[in-house]
C-alpha atoms as a PDB file:
ATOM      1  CA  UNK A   1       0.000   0.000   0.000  1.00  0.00           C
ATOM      2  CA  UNK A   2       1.745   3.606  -1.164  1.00  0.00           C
ATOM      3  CA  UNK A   3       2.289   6.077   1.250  1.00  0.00           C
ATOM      4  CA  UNK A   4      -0.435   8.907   1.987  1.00  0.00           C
ATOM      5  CA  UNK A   5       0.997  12.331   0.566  1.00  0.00           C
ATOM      6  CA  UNK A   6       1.918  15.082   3.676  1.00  0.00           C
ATOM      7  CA  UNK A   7       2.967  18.173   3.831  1.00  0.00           C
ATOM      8  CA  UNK A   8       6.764  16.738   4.078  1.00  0.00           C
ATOM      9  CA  UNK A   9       6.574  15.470   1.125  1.00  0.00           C
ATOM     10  CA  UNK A  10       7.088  18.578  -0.780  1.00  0.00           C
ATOM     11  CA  UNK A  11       9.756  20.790  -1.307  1.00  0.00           C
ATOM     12  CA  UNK A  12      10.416  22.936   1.704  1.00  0.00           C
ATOM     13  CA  UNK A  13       9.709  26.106  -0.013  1.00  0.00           C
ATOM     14  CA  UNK A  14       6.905  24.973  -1.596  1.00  0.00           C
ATOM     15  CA  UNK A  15       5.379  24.427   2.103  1.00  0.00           C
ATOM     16  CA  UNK A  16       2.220  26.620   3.418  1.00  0.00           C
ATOM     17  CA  UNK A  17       4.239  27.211   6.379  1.00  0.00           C
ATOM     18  CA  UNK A  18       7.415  28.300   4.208  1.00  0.00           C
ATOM     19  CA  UNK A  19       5.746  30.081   2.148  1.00  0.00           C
ATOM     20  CA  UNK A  20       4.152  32.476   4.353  1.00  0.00           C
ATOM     21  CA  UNK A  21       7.357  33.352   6.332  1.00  0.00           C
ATOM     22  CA  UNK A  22       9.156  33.965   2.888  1.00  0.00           C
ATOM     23  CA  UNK A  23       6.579  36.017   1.370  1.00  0.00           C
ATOM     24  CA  UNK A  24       3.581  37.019   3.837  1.00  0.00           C
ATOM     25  CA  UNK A  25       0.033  35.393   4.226  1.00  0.00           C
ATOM     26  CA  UNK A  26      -1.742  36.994   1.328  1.00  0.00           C
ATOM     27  CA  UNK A  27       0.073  35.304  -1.132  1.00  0.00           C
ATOM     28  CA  UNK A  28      -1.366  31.916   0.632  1.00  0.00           C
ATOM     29  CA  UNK A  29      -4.673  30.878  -0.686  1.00  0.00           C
ATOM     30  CA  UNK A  30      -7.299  30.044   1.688  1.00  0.00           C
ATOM     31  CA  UNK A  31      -6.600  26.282   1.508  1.00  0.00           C
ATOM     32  CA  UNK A  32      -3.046  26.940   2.657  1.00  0.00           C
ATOM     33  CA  UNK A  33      -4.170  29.402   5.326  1.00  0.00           C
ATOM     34  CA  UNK A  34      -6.531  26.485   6.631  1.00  0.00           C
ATOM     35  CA  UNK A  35      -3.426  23.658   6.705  1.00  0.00           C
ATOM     36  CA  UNK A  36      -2.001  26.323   8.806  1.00  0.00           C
ATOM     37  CA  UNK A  37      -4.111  26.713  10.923  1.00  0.00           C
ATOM     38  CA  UNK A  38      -4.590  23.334  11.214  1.00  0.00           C
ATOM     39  CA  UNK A  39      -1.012  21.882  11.660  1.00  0.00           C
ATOM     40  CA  UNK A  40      -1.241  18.210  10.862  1.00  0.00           C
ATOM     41  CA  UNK A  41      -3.302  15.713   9.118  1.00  0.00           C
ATOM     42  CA  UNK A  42      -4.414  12.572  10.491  1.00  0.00           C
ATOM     43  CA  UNK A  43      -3.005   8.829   9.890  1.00  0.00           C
ATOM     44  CA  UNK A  44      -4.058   8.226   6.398  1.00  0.00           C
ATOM     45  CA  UNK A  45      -5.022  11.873   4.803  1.00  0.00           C
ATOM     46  CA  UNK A  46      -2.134  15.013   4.981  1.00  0.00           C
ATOM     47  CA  UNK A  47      -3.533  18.206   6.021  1.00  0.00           C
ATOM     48  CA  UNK A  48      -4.283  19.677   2.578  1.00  0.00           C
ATOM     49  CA  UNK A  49      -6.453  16.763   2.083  1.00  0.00           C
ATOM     50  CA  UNK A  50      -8.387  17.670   5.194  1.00  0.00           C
ATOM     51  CA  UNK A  51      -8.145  21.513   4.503  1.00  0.00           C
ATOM     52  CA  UNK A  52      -9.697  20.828   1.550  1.00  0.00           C
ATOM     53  CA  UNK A  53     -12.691  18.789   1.682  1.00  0.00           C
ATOM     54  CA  UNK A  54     -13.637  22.081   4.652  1.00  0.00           C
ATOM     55  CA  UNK A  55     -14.097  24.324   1.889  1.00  0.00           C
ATOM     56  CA  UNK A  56     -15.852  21.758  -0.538  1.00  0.00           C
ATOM     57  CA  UNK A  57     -18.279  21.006   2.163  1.00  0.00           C
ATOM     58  CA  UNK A  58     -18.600  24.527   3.789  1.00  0.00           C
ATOM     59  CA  UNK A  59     -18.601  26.618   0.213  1.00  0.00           C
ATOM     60  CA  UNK A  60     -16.527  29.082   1.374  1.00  0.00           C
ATOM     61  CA  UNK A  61     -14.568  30.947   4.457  1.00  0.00           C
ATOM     62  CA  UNK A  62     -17.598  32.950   5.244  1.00  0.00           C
ATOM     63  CA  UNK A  63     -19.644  29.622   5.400  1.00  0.00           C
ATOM     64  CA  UNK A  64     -16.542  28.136   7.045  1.00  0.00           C
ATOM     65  CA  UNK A  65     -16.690  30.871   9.445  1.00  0.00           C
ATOM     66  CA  UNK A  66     -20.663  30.140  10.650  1.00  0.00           C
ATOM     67  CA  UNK A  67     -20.089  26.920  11.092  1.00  0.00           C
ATOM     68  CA  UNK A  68     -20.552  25.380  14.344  1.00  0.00           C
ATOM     69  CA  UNK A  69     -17.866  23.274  16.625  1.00  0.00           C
ATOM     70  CA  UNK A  70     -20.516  20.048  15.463  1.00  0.00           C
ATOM     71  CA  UNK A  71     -20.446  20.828  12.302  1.00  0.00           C
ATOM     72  CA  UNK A  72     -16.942  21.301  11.753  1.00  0.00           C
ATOM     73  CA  UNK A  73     -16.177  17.679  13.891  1.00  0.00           C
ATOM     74  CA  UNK A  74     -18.458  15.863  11.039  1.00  0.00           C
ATOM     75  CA  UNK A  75     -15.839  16.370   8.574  1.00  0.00           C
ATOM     76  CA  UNK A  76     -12.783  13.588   8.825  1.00  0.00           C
ATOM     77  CA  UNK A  77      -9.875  14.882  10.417  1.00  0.00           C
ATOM     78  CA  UNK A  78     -11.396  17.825  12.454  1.00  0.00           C
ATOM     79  CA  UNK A  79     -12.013  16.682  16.170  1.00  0.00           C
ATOM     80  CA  UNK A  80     -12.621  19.015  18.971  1.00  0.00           C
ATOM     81  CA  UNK A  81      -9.119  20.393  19.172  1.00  0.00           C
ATOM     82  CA  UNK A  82      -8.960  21.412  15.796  1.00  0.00           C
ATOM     83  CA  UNK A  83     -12.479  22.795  15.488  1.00  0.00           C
ATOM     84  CA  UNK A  84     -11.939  24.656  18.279  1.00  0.00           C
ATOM     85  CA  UNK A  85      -8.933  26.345  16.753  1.00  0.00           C
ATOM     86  CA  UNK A  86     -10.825  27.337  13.474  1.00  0.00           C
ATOM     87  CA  UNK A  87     -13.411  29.102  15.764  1.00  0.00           C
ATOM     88  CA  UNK A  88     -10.863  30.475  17.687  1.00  0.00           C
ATOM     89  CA  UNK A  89      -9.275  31.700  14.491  1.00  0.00           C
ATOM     90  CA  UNK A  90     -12.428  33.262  13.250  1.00  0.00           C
ATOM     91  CA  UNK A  91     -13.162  34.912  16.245  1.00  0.00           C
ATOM     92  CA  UNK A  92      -9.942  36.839  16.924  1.00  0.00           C
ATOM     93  CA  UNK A  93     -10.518  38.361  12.957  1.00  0.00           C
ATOM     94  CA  UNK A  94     -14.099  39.018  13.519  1.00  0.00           C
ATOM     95  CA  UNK A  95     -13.021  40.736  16.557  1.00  0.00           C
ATOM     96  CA  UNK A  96     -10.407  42.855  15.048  1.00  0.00           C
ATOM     97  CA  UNK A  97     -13.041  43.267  11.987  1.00  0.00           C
ATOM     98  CA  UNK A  98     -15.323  44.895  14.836  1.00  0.00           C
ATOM     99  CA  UNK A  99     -13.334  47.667  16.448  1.00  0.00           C
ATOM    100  CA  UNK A 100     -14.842  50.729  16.106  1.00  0.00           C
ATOM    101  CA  UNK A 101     -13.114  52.734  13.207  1.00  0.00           C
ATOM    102  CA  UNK A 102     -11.257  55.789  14.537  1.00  0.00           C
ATOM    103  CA  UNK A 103     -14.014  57.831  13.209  1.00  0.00           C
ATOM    104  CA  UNK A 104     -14.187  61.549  14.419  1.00  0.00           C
ATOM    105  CA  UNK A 105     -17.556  62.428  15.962  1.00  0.00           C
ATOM    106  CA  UNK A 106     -18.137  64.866  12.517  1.00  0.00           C
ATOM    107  CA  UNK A 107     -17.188  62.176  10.480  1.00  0.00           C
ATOM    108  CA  UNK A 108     -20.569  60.020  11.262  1.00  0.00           C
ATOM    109  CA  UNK A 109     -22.835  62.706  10.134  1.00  0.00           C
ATOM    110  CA  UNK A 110     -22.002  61.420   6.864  1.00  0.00           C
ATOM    111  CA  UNK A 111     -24.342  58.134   6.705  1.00  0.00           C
ATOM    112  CA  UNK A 112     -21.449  56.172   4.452  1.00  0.00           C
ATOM    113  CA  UNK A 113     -19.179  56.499   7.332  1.00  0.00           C
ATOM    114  CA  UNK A 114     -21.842  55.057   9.613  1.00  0.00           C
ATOM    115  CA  UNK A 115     -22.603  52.395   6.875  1.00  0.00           C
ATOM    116  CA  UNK A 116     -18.973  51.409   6.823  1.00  0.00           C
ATOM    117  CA  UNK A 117     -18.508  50.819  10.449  1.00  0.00           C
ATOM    118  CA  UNK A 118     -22.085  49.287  11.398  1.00  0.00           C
ATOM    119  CA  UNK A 119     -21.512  46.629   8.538  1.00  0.00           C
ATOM    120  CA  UNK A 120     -18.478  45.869   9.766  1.00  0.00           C
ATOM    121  CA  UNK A 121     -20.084  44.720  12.972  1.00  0.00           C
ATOM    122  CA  UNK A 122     -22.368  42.835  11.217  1.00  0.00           C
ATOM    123  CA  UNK A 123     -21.548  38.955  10.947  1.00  0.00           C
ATOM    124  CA  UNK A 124     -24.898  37.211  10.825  1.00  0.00           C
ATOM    125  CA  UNK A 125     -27.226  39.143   8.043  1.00  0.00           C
ATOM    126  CA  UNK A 126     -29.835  36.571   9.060  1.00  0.00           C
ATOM    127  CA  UNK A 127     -30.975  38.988  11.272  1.00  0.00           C
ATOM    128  CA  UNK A 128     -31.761  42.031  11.966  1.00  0.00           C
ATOM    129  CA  UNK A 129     -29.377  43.713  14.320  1.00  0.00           C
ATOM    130  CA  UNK A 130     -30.312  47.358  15.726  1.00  0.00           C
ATOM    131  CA  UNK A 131     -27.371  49.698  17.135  1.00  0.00           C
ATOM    132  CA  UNK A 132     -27.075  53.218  18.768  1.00  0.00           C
ATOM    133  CA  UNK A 133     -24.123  55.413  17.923  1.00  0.00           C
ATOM    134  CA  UNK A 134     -24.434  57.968  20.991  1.00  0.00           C
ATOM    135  CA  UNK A 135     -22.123  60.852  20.511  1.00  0.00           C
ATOM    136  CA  UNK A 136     -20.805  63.633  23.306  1.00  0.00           C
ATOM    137  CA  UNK A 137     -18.413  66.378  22.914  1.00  0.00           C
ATOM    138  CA  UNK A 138     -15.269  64.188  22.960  1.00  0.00           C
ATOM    139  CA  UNK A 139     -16.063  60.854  21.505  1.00  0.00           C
ATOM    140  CA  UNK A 140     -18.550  57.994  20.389  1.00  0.00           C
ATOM    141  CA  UNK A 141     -19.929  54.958  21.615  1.00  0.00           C
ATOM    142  CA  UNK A 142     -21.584  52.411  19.462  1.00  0.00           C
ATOM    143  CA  UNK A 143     -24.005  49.357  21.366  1.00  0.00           C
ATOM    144  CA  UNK A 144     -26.161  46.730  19.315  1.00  0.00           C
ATOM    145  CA  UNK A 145     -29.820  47.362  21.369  1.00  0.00           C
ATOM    146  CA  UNK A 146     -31.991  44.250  19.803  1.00  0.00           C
ATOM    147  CA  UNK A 147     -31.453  41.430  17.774  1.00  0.00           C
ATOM    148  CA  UNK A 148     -34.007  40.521  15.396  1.00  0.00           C
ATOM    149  CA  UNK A 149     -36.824  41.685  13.741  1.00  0.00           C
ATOM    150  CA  UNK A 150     -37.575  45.085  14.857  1.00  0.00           C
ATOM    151  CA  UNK A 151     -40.898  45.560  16.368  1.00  0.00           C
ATOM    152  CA  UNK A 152     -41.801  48.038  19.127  1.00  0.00           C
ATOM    153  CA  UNK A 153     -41.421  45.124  21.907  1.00  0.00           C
ATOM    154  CA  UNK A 154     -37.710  44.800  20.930  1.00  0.00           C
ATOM    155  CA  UNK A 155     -36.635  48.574  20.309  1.00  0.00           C
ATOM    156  CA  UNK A 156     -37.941  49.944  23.476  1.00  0.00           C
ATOM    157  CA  UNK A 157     -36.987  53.616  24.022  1.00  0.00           C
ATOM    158  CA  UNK A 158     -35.901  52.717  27.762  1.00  0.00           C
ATOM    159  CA  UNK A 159     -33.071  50.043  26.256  1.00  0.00           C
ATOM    160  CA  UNK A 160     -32.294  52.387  23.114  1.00  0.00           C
ATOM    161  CA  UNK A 161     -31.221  55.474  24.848  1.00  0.00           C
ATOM    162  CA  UNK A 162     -29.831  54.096  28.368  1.00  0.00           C
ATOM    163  CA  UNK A 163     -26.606  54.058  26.216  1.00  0.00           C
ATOM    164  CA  UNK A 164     -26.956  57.603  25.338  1.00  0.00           C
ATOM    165  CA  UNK A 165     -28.007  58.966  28.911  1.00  0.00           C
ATOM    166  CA  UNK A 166     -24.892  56.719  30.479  1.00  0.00           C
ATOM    167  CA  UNK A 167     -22.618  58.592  27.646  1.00  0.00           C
ATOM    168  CA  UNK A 168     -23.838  61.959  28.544  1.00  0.00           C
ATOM    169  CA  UNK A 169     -24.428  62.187  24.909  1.00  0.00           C
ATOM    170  CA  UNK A 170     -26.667  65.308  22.929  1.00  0.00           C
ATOM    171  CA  UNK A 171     -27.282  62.986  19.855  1.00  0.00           C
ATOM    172  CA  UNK A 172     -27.241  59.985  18.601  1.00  0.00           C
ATOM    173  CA  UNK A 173     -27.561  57.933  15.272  1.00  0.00           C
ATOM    174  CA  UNK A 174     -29.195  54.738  15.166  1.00  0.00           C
ATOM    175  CA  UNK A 175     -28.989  51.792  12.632  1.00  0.00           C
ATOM    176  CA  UNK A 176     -30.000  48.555  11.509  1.00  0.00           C
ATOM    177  CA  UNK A 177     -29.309  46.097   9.111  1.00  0.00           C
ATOM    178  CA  UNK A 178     -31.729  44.899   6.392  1.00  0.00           C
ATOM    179  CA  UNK A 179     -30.642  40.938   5.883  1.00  0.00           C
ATOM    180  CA  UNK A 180     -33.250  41.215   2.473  1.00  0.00           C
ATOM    181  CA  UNK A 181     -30.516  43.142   0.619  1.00  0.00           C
ATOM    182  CA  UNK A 182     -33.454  45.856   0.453  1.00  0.00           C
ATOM    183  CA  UNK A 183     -32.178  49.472   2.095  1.00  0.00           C
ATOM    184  CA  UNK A 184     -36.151  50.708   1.797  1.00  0.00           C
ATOM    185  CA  UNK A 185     -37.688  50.998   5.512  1.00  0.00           C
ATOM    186  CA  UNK A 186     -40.450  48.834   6.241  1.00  0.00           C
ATOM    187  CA  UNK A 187     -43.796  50.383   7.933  1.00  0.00           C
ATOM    188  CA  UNK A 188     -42.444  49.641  11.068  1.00  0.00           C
ATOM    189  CA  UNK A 189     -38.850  50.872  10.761  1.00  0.00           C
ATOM    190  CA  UNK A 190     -40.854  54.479   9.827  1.00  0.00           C
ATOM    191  CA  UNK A 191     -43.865  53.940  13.492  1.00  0.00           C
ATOM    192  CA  UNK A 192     -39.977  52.826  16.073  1.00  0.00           C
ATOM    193  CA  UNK A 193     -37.744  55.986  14.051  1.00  0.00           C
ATOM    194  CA  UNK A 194     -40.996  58.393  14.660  1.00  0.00           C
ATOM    195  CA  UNK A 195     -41.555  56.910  18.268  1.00  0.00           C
ATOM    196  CA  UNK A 196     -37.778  57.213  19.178  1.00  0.00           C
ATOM    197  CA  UNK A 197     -37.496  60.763  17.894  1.00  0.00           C
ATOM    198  CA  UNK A 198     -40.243  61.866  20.283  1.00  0.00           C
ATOM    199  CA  UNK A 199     -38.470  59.748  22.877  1.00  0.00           C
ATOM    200  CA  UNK A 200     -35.761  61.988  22.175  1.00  0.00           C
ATOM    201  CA  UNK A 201     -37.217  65.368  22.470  1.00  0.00           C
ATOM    202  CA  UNK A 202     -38.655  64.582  25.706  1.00  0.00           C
ATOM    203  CA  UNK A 203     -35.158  63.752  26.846  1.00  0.00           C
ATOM    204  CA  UNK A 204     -33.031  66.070  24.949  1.00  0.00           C
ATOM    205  CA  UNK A 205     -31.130  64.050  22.599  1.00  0.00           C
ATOM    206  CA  UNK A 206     -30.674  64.993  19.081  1.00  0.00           C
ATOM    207  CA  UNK A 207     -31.702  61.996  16.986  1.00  0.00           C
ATOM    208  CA  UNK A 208     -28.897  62.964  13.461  1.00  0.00           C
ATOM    209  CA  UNK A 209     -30.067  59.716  11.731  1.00  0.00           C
ATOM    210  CA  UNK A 210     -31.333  56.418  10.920  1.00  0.00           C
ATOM    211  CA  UNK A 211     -29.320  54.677   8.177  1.00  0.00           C
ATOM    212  CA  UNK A 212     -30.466  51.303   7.201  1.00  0.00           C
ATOM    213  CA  UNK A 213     -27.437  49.011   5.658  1.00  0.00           C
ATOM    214  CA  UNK A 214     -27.586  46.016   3.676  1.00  0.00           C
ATOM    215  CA  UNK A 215     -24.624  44.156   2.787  1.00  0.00           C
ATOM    216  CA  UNK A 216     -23.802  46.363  -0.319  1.00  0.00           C
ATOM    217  CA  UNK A 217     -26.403  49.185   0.320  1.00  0.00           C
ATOM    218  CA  UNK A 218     -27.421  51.949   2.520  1.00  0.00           C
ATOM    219  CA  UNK A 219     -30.193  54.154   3.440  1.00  0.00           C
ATOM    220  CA  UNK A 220     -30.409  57.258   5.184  1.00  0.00           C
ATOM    221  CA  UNK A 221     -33.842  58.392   6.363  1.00  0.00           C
ATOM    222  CA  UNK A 222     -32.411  61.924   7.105  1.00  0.00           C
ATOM    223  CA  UNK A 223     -31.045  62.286   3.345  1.00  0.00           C
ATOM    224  CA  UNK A 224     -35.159  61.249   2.529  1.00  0.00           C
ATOM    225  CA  UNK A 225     -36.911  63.454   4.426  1.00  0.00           C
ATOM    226  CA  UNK A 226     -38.221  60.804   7.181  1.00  0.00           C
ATOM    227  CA  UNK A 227     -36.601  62.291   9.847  1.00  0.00           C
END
């Protein structure tokens, strides 16, 4: 019976590991990244091999990246140790994806700049995800309020603003996400951004905006007259 192929078996340069000290990670393609990540193949199959059949049976990194620790074990060569490494892995970017921009509080009256840095906190679009972006006289805070679709139960003025009164801030921008792909705001995006800007003159906070993002679009209700 031949031998399985490993990593070993190639030239040394030609090795994922090699490669990327030589000439960086981008040059790597995302099945290199993956053996990696993943160190070692199992008795049997090299790494590639295993690296491999995770992006034929996840479609992609993004679909890599939703993938649960069960899922992931399923697949030959992945137990616990190493699925727990690709999460790990996935985290830490999404993490670093997440940061808040270093935006200046001017900056976010443009709704792009609030498009770019809610979207970039967005890492489900199965869902509708509703933030606050209070702002004070030094700096901004941004906190995701509700999860799911919006309805009047879930955006509640006394969660949406608690951020903004604990910031001390005079305004604030609020956004969600539309997982449709459709920027447009539904009947009841219009009832919560009319409710909350009454909620907002009663307490004296400035409401600047309401931009609604998709995952290649974005909305702002000021720019249309619905604020």
């Amino acid at each position: 019976m031949s031998k399985s192929f490993t990593i070993h078996d190639l030239p040394k340069e030609e090795r994922p590991r090699e490669r990327l000290v030589k000439f960086g990670e981008q040059v790597l393609s995302a099945q290199e990244l993956l053996q990696v990540i993943l160190g070692r193949g199992i008795a049997g199959e090299s790494v590639a091999v295993t690296a491999q059949k995770l992006l034929s049976q996840f479609g992609s990194l993004q679909k890599l990246a939703e993938a649960s620790i069960e899922e992931l074990s399923l697949i030959k060569g992945i137990g616990l140790a190493k699925a727990t490494q690709i999460k790990a892995v996935f985290e830490i970017g999404r993490r670093i994806a997440t940061q808040i921009p270093p935006y200046k509080n001017k900056e976010l009256t443009d709704p792009k700049k609030v498009y770019q840095l809610i979207k970039s906190k967005l890492k489900d679009y199965h869902k509708e995800h509703f933030f606050i972006i209070a702002l004070n006289s030094r700096n901004h805070s941004v906190a995701e309020v509700s999860v799911g679709s919006l309805d009047a139960s879930i955006v509640h003025p006394r969660e949406v603003f608690s951020e903004a009164i604990k910031n001390k801030a005079a305004s604030v921008i609020f956004a969600h996400n539309h997982p449709s792909g459709d920027p447009e705001p539904s009947e009841d995006d219009l009832i919560i951004t009319k409710r909350l800007v009454e909620a907002g003159k009663i307490l004296g906070i400035e409401i600047l905006d309401h931009v609604i993002v998709t995952k290649d679009k974005f909305l702002s209700m000021k720019e249309k007259g619905l604020i």
